[in-house]
Protein backbone atom coordinates (compact mmCIF):
# COMPACT_ATOMS: atom_id res chain seq x y z
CA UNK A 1 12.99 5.05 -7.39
CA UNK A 2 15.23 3.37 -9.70
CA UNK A 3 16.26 4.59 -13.25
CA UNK A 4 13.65 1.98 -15.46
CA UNK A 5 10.79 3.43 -13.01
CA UNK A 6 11.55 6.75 -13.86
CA UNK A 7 11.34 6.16 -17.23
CA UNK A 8 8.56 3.98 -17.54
CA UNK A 9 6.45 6.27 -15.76
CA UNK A 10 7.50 9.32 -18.02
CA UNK A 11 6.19 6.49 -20.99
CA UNK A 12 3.33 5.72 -19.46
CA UNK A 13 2.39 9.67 -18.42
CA UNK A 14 3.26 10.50 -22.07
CA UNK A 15 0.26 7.90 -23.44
CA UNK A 16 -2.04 8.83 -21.02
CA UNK A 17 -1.68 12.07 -21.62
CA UNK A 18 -2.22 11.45 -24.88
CA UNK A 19 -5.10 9.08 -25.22
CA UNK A 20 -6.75 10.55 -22.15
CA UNK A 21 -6.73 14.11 -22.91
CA UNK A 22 -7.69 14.96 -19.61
CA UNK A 23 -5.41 16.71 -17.68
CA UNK A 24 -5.96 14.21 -15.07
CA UNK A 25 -2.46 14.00 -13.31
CA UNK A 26 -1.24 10.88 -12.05
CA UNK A 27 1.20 10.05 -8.56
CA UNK A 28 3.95 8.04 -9.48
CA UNK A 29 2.60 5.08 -7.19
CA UNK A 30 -0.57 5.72 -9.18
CA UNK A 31 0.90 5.06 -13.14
CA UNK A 32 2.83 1.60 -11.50
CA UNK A 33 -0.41 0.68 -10.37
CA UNK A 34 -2.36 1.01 -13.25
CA UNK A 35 -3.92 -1.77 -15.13
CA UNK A 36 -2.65 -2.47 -18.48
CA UNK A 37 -6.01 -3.51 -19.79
CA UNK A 38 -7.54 -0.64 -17.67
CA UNK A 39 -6.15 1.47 -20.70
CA UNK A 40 -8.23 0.16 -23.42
CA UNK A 41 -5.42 0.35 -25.85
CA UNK A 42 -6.04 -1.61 -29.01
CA UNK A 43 -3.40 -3.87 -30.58
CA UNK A 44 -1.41 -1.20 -32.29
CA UNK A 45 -1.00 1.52 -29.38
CA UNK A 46 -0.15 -1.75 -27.14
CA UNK A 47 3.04 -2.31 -30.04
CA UNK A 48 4.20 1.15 -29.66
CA UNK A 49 3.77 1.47 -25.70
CA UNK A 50 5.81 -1.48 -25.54
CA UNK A 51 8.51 -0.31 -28.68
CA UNK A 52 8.39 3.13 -26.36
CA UNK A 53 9.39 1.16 -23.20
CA UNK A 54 11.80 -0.82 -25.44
CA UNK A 55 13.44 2.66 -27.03
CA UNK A 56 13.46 4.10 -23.40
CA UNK A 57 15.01 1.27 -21.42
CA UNK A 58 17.37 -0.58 -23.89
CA UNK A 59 16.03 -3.73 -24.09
CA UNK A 60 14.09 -6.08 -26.32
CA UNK A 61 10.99 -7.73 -24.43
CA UNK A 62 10.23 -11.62 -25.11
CA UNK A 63 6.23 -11.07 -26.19
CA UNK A 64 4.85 -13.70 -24.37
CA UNK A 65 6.01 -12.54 -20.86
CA UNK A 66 4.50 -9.13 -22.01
CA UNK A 67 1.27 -10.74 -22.43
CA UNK A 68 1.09 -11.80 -18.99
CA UNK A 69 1.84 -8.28 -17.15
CA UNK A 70 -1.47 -7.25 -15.64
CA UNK A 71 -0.01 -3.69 -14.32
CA UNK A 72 3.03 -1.40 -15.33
CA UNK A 73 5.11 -2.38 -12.21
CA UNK A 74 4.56 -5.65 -13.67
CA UNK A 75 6.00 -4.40 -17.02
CA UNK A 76 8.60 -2.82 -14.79
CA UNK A 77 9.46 -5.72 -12.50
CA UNK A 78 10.26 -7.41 -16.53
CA UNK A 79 12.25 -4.72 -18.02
CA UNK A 80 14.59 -4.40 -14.67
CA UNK A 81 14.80 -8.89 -15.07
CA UNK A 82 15.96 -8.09 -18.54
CA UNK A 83 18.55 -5.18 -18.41
């Protein structure tokens, strides 16, 4: 598992855990395979999962290739084109 997984997946466990409220736990295999829109974030919590990701990995994301990541390896597979 490279570096930008691990720490996507500890951004993506933190909001889940948070909007969820659960206590579901997650695999790792299972958070890159989730679907963004499966989350049912609205337009703010998408800003600050993606200003998380941006704080986490040190980068800046171009929006528009954002916008077409269906699933957080997809976000993934972006951040590690970017670093």
């Amino acid at each position: 598992m490279t570096d930008i997984e691990v720490k996507m997946i500890s951004v993506v466990d933190a909001l889940l855990r948070q909007k969820v409220r659960s206590g579901g736990e997650f695999s790792d295999g299972e958070l890159m395979d989730i679907e963004i829109a499966g989350l049912h974030l609205d337009s703010l919590e998408k800003m600050e999962l993606i200003m998380e990701i941006e704080d986490a990995c040190g980068v800046l994301l171009d929006e528009e290739s954002v916008l077409k990541c269906r699933k957080i390896k997809d976000l993934v597979g972006l951040v590690e084109q970017t670093v």
